[in-house]
Protein backbone atom coordinates (compact mmCIF):
# COMPACT_ATOMS: atom_id res chain seq x y z
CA UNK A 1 139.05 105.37 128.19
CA UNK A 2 141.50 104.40 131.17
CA UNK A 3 141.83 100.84 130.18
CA UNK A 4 142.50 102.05 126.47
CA UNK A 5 145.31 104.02 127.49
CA UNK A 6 146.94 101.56 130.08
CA UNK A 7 147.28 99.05 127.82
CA UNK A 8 149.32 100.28 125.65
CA UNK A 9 151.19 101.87 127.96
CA UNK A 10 152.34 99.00 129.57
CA UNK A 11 153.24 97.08 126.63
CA UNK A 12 155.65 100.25 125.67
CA UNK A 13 157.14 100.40 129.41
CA UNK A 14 157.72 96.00 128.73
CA UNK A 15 159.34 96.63 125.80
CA UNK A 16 161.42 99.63 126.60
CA UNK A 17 162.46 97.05 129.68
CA UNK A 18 163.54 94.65 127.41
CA UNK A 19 165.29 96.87 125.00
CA UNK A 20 167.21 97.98 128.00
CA UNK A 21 168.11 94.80 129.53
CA UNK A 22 169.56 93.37 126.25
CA UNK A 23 171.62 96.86 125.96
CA UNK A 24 172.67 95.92 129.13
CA UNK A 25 173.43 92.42 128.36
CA UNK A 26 175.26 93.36 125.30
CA UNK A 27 177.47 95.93 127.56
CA UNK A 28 178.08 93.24 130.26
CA UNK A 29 179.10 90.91 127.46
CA UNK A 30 181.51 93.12 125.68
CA UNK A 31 183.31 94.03 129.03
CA UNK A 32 183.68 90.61 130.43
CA UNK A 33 185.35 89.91 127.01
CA UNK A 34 187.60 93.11 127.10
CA UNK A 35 188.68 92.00 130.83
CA UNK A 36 189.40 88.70 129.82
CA UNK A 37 191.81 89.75 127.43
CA UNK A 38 195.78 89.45 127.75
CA UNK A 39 196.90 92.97 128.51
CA UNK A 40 200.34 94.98 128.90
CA UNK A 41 201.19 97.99 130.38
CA UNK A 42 203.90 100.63 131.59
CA UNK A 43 204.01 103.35 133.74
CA UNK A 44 207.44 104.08 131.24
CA UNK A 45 205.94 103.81 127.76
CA UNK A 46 207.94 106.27 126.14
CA UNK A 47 210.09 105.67 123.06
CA UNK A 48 213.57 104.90 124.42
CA UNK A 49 212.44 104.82 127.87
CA UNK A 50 215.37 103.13 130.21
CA UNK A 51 215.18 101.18 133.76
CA UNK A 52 211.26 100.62 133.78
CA UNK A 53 209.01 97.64 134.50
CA UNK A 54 206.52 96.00 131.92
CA UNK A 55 203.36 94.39 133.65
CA UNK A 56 201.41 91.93 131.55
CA UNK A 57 198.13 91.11 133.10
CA UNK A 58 196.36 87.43 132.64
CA UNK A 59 192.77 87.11 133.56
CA UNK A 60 191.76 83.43 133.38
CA UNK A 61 187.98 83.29 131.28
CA UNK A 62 187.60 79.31 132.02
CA UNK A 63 184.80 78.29 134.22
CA UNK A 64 186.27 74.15 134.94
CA UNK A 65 189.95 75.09 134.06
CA UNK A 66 192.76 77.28 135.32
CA UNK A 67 195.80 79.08 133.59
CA UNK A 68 198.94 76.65 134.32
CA UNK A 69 201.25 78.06 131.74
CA UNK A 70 201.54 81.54 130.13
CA UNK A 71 203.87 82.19 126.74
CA UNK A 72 205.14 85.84 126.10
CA UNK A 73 206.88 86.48 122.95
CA UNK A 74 208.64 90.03 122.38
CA UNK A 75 209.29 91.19 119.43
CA UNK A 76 212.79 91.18 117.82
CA UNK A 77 212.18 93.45 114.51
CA UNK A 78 212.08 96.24 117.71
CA UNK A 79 214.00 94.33 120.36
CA UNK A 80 213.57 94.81 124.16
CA UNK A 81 216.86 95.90 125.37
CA UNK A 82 218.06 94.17 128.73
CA UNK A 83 215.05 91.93 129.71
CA UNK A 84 215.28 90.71 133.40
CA UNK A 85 212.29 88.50 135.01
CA UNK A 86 210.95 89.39 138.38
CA UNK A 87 210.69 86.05 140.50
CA UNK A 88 207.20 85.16 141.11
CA UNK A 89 205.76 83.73 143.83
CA UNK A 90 204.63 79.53 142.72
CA UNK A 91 205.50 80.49 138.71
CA UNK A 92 208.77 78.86 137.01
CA UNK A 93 210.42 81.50 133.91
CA UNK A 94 212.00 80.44 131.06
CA UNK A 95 213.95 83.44 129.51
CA UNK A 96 214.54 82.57 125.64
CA UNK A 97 217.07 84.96 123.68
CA UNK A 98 217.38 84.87 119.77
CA UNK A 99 220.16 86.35 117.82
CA UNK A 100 219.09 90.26 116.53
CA UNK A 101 219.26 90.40 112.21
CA UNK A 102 219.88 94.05 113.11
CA UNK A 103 222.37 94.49 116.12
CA UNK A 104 221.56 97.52 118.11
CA UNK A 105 224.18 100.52 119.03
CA UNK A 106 223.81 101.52 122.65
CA UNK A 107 225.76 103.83 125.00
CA UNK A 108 227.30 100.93 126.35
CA UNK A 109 228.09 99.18 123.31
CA UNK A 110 226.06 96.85 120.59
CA UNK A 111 223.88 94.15 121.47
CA UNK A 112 223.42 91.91 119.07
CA UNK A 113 220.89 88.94 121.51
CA UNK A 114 217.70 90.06 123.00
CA UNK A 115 214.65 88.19 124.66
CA UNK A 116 212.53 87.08 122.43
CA UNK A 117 209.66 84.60 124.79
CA UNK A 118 209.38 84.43 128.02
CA UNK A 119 207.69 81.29 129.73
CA UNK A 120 205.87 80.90 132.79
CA UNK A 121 205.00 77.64 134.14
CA UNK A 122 204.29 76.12 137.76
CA UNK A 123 201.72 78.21 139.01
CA UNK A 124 198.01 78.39 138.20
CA UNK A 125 195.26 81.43 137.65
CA UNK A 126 192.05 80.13 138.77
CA UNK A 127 188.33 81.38 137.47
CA UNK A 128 187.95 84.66 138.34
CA UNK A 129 191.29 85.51 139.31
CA UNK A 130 193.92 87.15 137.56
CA UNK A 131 198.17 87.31 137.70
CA UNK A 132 200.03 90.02 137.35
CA UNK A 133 203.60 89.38 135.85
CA UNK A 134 206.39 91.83 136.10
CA UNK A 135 209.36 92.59 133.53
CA UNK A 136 212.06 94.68 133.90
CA UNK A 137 213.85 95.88 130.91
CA UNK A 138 216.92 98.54 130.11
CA UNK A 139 215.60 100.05 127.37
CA UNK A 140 212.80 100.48 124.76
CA UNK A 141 213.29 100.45 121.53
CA UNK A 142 213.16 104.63 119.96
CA UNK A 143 211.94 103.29 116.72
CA UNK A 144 208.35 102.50 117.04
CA UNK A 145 205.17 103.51 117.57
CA UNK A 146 203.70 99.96 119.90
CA UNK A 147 205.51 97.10 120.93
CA UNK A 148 203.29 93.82 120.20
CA UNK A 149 203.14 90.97 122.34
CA UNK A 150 201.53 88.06 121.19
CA UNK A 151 200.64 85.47 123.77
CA UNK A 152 200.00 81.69 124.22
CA UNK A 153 197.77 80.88 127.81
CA UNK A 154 197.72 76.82 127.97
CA UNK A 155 194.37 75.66 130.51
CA UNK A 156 194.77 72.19 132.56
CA UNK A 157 192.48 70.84 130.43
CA UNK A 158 194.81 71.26 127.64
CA UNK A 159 193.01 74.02 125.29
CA UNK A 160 195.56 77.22 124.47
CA UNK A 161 194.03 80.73 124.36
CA UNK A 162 195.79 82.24 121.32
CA UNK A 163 196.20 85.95 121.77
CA UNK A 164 197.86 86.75 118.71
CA UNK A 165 195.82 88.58 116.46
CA UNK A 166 196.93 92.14 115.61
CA UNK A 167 194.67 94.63 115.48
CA UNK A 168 194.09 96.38 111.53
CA UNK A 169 194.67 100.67 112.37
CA UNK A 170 191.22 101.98 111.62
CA UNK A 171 189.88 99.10 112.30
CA UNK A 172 187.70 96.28 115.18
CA UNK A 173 189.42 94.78 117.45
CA UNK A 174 190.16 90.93 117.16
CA UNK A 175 188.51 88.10 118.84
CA UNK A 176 191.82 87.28 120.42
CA UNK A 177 194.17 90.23 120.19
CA UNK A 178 197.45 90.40 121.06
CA UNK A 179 198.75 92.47 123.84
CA UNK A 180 200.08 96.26 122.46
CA UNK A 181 202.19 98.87 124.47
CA UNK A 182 201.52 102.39 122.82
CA UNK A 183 204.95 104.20 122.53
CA UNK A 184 204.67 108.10 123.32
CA UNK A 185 206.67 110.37 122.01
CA UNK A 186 210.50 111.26 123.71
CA UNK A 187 210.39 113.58 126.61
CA UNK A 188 206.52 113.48 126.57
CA UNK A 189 206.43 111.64 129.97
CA UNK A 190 208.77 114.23 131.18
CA UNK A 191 207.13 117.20 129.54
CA UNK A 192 204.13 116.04 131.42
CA UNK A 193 205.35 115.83 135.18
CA UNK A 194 206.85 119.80 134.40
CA UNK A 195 203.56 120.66 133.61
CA UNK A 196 201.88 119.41 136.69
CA UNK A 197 204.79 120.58 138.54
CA UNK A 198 204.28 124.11 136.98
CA UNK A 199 200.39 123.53 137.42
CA UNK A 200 200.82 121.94 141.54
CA UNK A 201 203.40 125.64 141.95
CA UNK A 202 201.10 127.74 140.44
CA UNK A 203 198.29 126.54 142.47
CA UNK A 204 200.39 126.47 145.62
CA UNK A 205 201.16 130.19 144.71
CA UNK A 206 197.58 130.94 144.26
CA UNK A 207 196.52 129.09 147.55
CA UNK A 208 198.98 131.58 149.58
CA UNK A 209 197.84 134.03 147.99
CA UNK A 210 194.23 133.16 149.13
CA UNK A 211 195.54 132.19 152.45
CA UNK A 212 197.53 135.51 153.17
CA UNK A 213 193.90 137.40 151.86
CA UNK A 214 191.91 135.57 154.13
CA UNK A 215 194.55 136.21 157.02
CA UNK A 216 194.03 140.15 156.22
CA UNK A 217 190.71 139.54 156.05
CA UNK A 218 190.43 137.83 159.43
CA UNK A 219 193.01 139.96 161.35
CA UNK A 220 190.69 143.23 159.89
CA UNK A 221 187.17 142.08 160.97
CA UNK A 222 189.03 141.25 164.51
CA UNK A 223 190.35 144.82 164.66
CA UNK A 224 186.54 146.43 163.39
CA UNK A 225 185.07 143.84 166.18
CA UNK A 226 187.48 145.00 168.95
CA UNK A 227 186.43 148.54 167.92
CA UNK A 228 183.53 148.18 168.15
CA UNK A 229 183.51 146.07 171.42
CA UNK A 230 185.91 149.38 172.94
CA UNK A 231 183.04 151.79 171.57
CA UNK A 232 180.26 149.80 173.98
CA UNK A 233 182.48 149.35 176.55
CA UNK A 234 183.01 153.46 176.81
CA UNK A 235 179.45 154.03 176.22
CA UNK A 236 178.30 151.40 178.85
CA UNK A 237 181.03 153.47 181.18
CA UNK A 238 179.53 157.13 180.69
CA UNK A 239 176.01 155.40 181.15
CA UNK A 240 177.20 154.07 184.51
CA UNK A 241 179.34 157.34 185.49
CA UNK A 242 176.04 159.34 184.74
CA UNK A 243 173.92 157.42 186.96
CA UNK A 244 175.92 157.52 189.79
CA UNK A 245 176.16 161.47 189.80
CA UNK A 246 172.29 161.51 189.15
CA UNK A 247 172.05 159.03 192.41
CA UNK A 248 174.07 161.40 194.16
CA UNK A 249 172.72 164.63 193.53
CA UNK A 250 169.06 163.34 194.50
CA UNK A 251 170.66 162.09 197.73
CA UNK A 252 172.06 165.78 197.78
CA UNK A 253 168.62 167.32 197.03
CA UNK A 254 166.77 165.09 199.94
């Protein structure tokens, strides 16, 4: 009956290998696309934000070919508000600004040019590598939800990744989407470092609090242990003092 059973089991345990490996193939597969994707970020990302620095991250997917020119184009229906590129090491930039349909009113008066591509050129992302570059900018726009960037990456070998394609709400993601900075809300960046520095006081309240506790705590099992130590140190005394006048009243007696 052993053999019976074995069999079977082993063809089960083979395919539940299998079954796993492809999962795992199919996870590996959908992350190395994900990385390889043109991405942008902020640590400001809020709507109106002013004075912060956009990072857009290019990974470079070719085996035989590296990245030699990257395209950024901003969008100008929700302009970018004071665009300034930070130098980068063996890269060229090519700031291009187009005339706004909509000027826009600021606190220091109405722009009506913004950036609307940015080239890089000169330098070269190599398989497996990635390059980070860095855009400052004076203000975000207060009127939308994402900022869309959609991207051209040109290979030496002459074929263009297109990362344009916008991504449907509700919906997939693209084959080649374009790079998208979430907006949040006004305030909500702010709102959130007053919360963890309500949350950090709080627990640096509670922590004294704790700390001054365990300090009673301490300084009270010190007293009860020098008490205690006292007590023995009588009682060893009259033990001592006792035996001496017993010693002395035999020497008496004899």
């Amino acid at each position: 009956m052993s053999p019976i059973r074995t069999a079977p089991i082993r063809t089960t345990l083979r395919r539940a290998g299998t079954v796993t490996a492809l999962a795992a193939a199919g996870v590996l597969t959908t992350a190395g696309a994900s990385f390889a994707h043109v991405t942008v970020h902020s640590e400001s990302s809020a709507k109106g934000a002013t004075d912060g620095v956009v990072t857009f991250r290019v990974p470079n997917e070719e085996d035989t070919a590296s990245t030699t020119k990257v395209q950024v184009f901003l969008p100008t229906d929700h302009p970018v508000l004071g665009v300034l590129v930070t130098p980068q090491d063996g890269w060229s930039a090519k700031v291009t600004t187009t005339k706004l349909k909509t000027p826009v009113k600021t606190d220091d008066g109405t722009i009506t040019d913004a950036v609307s591509e940015i080239t890089w050129t000169g330098g070269r992302i190599r398989h497996g590598q990635y390059q980070d570059f860095n855009v400052a900018f004076g203000q975000l726009p207060d009127d939308a939800d994402q900022l869309t960037f959609k991207t051209l990456q040109t290979y030496s070998d002459g074929n263009v990744a297109r990362w344009i394609e916008e991504t449907p709400k509700g919906g997939e993601e693209p084959e080649n989407p374009a790079p998208v900075l979430q907006l949040t809300a006004k305030g909500a960046a702010e709102d959130a470092g007053s919360a963890a520095d309500s949350e950090k006081s709080a627990t640096g309240s509670g922590s004294s609090e704790t700390e001054a506790a365990d300090s009673d705590s301490t300084a009270r099992g010190l007293g009860i242990a020098g008490l205690i130590v006292g007590v023995l140190g009588l009682a060893a005394a009259g033990f001592a003092i006792a035996r001496g006048r017993t010693a002395t009243a035999r020497s008496v007696d004899e």
